[in-house]
Protein backbone atom coordinates (compact mmCIF):
# COMPACT_ATOMS: atom_id res chain seq x y z
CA UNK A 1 19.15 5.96 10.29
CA UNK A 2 16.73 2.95 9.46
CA UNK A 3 18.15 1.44 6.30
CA UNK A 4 14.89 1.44 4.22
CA UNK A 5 15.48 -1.16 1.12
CA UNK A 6 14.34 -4.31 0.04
CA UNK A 7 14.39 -7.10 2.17
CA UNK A 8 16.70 -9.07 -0.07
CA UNK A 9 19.34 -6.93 0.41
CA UNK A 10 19.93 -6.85 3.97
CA UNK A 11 22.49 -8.92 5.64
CA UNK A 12 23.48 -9.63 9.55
CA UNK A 13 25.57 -6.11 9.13
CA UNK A 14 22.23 -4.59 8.65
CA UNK A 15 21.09 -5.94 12.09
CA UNK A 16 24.13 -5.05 13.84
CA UNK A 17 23.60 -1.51 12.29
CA UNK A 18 20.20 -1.41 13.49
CA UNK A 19 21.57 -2.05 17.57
CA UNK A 20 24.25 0.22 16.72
CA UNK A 21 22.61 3.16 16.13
CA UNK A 22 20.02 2.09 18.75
CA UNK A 23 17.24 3.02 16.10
CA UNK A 24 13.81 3.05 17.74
CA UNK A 25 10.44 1.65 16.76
CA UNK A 26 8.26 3.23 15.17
CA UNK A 27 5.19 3.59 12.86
CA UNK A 28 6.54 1.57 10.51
CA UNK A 29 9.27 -0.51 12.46
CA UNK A 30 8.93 -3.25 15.13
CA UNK A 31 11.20 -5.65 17.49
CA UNK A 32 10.46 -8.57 18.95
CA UNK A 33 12.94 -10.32 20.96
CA UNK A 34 11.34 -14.08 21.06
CA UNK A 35 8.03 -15.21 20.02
CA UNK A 36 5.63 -14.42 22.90
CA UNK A 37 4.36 -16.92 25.02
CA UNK A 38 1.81 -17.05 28.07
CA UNK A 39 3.20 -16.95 30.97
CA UNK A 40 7.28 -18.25 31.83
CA UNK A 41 6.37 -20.91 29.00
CA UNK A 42 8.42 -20.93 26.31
CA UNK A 43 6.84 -20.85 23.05
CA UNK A 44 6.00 -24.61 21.57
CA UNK A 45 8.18 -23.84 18.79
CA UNK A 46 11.17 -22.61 21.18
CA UNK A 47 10.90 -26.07 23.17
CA UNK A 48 11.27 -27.74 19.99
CA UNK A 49 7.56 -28.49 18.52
CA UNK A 50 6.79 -28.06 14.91
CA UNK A 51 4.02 -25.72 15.89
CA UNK A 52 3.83 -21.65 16.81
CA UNK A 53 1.55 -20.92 20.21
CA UNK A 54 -1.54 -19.04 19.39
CA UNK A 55 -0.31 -16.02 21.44
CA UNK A 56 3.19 -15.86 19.10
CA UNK A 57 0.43 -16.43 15.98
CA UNK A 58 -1.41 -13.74 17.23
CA UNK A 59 1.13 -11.25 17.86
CA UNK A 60 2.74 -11.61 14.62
CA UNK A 61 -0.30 -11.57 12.78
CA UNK A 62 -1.99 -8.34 14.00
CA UNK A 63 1.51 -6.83 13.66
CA UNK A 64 1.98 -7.31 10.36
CA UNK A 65 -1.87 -6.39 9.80
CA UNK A 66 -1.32 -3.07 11.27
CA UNK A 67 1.77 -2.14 9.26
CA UNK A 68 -0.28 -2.58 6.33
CA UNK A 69 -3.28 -0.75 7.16
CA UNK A 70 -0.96 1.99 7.93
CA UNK A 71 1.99 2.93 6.18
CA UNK A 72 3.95 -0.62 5.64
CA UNK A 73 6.62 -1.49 7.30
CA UNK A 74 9.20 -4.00 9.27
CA UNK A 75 8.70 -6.49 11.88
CA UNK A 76 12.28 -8.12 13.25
CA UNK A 77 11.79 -11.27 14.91
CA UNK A 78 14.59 -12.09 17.24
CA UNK A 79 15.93 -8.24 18.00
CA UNK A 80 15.63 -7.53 21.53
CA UNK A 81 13.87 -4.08 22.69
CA UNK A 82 14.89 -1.95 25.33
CA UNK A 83 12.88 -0.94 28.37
CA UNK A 84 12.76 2.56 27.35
CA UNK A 85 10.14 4.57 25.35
CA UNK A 86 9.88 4.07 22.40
CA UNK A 87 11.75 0.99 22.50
CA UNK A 88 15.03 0.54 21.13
CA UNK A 89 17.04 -2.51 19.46
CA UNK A 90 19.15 -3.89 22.15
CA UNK A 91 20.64 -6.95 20.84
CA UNK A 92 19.84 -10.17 19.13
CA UNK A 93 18.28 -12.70 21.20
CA UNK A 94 17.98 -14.96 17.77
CA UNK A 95 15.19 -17.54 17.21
CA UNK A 96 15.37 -21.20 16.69
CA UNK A 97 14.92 -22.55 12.62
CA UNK A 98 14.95 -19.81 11.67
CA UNK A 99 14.53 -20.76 8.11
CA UNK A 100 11.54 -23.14 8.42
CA UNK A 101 9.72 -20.55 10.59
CA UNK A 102 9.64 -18.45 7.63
CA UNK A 103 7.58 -20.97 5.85
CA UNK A 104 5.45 -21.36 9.13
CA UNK A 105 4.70 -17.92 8.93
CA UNK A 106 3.94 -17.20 5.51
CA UNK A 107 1.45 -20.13 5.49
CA UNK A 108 -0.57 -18.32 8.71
CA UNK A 109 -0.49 -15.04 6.88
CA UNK A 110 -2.31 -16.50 4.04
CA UNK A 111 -4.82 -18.61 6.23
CA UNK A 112 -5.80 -15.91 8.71
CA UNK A 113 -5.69 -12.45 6.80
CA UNK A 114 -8.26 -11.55 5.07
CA UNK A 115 -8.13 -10.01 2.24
CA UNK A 116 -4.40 -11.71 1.51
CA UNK A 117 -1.74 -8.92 1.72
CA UNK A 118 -0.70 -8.18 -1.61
CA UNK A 119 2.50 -7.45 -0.87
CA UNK A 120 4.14 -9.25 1.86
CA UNK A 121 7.46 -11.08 2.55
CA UNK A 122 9.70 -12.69 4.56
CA UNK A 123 13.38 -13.65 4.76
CA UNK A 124 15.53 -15.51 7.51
CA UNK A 125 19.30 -14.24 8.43
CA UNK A 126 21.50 -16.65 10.62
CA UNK A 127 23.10 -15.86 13.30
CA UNK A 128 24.30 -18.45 15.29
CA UNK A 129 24.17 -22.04 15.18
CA UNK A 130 21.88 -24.76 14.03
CA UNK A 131 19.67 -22.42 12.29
CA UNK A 132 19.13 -19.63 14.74
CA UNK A 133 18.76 -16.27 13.42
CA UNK A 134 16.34 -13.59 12.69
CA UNK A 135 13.44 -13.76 11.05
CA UNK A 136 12.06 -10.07 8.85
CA UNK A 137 8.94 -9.32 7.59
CA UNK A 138 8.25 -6.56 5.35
CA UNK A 139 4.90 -5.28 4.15
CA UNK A 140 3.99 -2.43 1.71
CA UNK A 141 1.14 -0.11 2.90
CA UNK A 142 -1.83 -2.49 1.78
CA UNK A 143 -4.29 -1.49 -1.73
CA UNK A 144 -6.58 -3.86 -0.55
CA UNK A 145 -6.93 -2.76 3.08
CA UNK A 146 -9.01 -2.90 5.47
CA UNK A 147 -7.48 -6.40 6.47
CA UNK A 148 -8.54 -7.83 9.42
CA UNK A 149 -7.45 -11.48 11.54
CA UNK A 150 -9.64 -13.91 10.81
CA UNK A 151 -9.86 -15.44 14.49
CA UNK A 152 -11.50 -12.77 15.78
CA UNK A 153 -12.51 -10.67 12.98
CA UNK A 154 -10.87 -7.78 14.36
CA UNK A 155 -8.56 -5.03 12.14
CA UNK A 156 -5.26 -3.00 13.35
CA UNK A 157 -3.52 -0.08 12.64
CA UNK A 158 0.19 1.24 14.16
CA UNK A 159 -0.22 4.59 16.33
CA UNK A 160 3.52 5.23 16.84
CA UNK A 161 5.17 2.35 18.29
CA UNK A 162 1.74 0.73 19.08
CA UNK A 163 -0.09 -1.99 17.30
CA UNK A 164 -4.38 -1.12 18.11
CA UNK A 165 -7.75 -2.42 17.20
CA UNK A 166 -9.61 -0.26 14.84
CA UNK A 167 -12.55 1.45 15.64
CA UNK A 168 -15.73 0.60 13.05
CA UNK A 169 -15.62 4.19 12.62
CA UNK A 170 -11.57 4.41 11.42
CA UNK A 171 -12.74 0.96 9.68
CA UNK A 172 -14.89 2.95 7.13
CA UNK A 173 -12.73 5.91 7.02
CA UNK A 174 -9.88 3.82 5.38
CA UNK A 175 -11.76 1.39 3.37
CA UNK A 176 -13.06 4.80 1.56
CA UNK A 177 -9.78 6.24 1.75
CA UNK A 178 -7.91 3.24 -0.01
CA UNK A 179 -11.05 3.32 -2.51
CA UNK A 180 -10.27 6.78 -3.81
CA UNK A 181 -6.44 6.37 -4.10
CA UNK A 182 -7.08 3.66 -6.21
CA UNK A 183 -8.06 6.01 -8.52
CA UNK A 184 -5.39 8.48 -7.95
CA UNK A 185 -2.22 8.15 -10.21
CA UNK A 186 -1.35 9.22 -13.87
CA UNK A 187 -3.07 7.94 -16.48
CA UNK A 188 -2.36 7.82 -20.12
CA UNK A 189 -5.47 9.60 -21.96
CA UNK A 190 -6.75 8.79 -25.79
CA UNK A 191 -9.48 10.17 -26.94
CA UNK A 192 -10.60 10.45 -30.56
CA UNK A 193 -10.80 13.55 -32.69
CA UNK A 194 -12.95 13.81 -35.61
CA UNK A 195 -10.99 13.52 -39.03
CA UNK A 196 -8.40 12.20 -37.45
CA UNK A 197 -6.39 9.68 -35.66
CA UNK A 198 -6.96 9.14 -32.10
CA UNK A 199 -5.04 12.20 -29.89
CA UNK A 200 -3.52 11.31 -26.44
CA UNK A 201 -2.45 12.96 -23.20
CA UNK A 202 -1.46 12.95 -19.60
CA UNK A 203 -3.94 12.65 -16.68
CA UNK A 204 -3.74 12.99 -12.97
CA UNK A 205 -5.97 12.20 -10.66
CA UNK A 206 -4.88 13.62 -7.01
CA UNK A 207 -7.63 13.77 -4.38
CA UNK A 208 -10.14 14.55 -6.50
CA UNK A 209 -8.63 17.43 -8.64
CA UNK A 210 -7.79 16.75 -12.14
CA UNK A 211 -4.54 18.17 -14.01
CA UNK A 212 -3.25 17.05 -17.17
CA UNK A 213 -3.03 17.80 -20.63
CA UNK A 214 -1.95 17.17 -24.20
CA UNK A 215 0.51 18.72 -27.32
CA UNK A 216 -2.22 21.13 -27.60
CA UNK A 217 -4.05 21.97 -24.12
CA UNK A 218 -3.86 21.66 -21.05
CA UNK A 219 -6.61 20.60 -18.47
CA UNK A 220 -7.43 21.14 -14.54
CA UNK A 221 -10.78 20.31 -12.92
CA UNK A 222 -12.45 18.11 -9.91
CA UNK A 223 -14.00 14.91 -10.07
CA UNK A 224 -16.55 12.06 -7.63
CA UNK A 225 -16.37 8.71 -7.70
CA UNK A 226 -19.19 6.35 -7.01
CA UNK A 227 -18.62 3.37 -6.66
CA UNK A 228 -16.59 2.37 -9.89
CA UNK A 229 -17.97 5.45 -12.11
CA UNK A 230 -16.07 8.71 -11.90
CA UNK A 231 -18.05 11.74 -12.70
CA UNK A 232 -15.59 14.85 -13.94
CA UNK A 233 -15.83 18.20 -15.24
CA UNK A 234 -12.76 19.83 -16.34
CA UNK A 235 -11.77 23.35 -18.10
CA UNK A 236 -9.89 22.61 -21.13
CA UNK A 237 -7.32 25.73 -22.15
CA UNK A 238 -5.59 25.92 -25.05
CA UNK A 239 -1.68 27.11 -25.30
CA UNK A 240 0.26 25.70 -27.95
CA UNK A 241 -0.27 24.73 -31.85
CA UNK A 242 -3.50 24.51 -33.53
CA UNK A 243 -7.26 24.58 -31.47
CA UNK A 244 -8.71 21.51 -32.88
CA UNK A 245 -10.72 20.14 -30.13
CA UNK A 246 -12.23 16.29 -29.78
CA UNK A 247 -15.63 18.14 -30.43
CA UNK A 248 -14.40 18.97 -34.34
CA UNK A 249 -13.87 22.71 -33.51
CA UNK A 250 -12.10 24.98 -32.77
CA UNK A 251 -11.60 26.56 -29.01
CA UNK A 252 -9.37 28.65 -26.93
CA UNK A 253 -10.96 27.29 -23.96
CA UNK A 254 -14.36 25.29 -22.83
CA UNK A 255 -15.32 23.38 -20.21
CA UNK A 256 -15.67 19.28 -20.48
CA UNK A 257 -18.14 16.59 -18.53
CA UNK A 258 -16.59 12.95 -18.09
CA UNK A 259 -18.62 10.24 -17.09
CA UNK A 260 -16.46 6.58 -17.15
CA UNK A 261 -16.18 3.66 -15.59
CA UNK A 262 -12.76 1.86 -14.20
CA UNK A 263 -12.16 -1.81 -14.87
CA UNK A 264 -9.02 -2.26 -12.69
CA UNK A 265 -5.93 -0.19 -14.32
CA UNK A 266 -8.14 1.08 -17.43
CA UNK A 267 -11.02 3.78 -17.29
CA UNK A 268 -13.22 4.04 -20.36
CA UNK A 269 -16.29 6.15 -20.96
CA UNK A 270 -17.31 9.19 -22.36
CA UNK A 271 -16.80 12.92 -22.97
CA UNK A 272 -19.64 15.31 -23.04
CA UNK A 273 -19.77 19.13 -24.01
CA UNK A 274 -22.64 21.60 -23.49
CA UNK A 275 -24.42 21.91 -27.38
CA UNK A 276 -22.57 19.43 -29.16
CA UNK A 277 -24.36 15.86 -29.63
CA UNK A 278 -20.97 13.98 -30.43
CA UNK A 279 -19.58 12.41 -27.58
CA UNK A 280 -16.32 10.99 -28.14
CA UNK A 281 -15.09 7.92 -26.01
CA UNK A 282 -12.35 8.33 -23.68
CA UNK A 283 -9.33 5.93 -22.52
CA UNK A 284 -6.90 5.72 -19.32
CA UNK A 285 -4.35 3.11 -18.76
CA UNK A 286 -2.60 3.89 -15.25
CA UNK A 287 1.17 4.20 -15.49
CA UNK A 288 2.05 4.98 -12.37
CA UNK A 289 0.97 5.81 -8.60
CA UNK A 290 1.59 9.19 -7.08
CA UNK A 291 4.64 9.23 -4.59
C-alpha cells in the first residue's frame, strides 16, 4: 500500500517500499524514471548543464498541474516504470544533483503556473553518489484551481494514470466547482439576541444544504451563492431549554432568510424573518473543511 504522509517523513526505505510492493500509478501517483528528453539526447541537465530541457520542464510542470486540479498527489522523479498497464515502480534509475534540482524546480513552478499552487513541495533523497537521488513532489488538491502552464496557456487534469488537457467545458465545470467548496466547511455562527449577549452556534455548509445549530435549536435548510453573496433559507426547530429566538420571541419552530457576504474565512450579513422588521446581523468564522 502507497504510504500516504508528509513528504518530510519519507526516507530511501520508503522508495524501496514503493518497488517492493510494485505499487502502481495512479490518479494521484506518478513515476518518472529520468527527466524526458527529445529524442536519444540526454537531458541538458543529465549531460551536466545548469539548465532543465523544455520537454523535462514541460513534463514536470503539467504533471504536477494535473495532480492539483484533481485530487493532489505524488510525482517521483528518478523511479523507473514498468512496461505494463498501469505502470509500476521498477527500480531507481536516480537523477543527477539531486538537491539543486529541487531548487530548479520550485523556481519553474512559481514562474510558469498560474495561479501559484498553494500548496506545493519538494524534497530530494540520495541515493547514490555525488548527489544522485530522487527527487518528490507533492501537491494538495489545489483551492485556487483551475491552474494552467503559462507557455501555452493550457490546463490538466489526471484520468487514472494519465496526465490530459482540459476541455474549456471541464475548465468551467471545476472553476465553479472549487468556487462552491470554498464555501463548504463548518463555520462558527454568532448572532445577536435582543436583551442579551450575543448567542453562537455551529454551521455547515455541504453542497448547498445547511445543518447546524445551537444550545437551543437546531437548523437544516439550502442555500445559492452568487458570486461572493450566499442567499439561505433555513427552518429553525427548537429542542432543548428555553425558545428565545434572535427575533425577541418566542418559537417552537420558524423558518429564517440569510442574505451575507464572505470576505475570505468570515461571512457577515444579515438574518431576515417573515413580519418582524429587526434584522439581526450574523457572523461565520470557518474552522474547518469537510473531509
Amino acid at each position: 500500500m502507497f504510504p500516504f504522509k508528509p513528504l518530510s517523513e519519507y526516507s530511501l526505505d520508503d522508495l524501496q517500499r514503493l518497488i517492493t510492493e510494485q505499487v502502481s500509478e495512479g490518479d494521484r501517483i506518478e513515476f518518472k524514471g529520468k527527466l524526458p528528453a527529445k529524442g536519444n539526447n540526454p537531458d541538458p541537465w543529465v549531460s551536466g548543464e545548469n539548465r532543465i530541457g523544455d520537454r523535462a520542464r514541460d513534463k514536470i510542470l503539467t504533471e504536477l498541474i494535473a495532480l492539483a486540479n484533481t485530487h493532489g498527489g505524488y510525482l517521483f522523479l528518478g523511479i523507473e516504470e514498468s512496461s505494463e498497464k498501469p505502470p509500476r515502480a521498477s527500480f531507481i534509475a536516480g537523477i543527477p544533483r539531486c538537491v539543486e534540482l529541487v531548487e530548479r524546480i520550485s523556481q519553474m513552478a512559481d514562474a510558469l503556473i498560474e495561479p501559484r499552487l498553494p500548496q506545493f513541495s519538494l524534497k530530494p533523497i540520495l541515493t547514490g553518489e555525488d548527489g544522485e537521488g530522487v527527487v518528490l513532489l507533492h501537491t494538495l488538491r489545489s483551492t485556487l484551481a483551475p491552474h494552467r502552464f503559462t507557455p501555452n496557456n493550457e490546463s490538466y487534469f489526471r484520468r487514472n494514470e494519465r496526465c490530459e488537457r482540459m476541455t474549456m467545458q471541464e475548465i468551467q465545470h471545476l472553476s465553479r466547482q472549487v468556487h462552491r467548496q470554498a464555501w463548504e466547511g463548518l463555520w462558527a455562527a454568532t448572532f445577536s439576541v435582543p436583551g442579551s449577549d450575543k448567542n453562537g452556534g455551529i454551521v455547515v455548509f455541504d453542497e448547498g444544504r445547511i445543518f447546524g445549530g445551537d444550545s437551543q435549536f437546531y437548523y437544516e435548510g439550502g442555500y445559492d451563492i452568487v458570486e461572493e453573496e450566499i442567499y439561505a433559507e433555513i427552518r429553525v426547530t427548537h429542542y432543548h431549554g428555553g425558545m428565545d429566538t434572535a427575533f425577541g420571541d418566542h418559537a417552537r419552530n420558524f423558518m429564517v432568510q440569510i442574505r451575507a457576504q464572505r470576505h475570505g474565512d468570515v461571512i457577515e450579513g444579515k438574518l431576515f424573518r417573515t413580519g418582524f422588521e429587526h434584522t439581526p446581523a450574523i457572523r461565520l468564522v470557518r474552522k474547518a473543511s469537510l473531509p
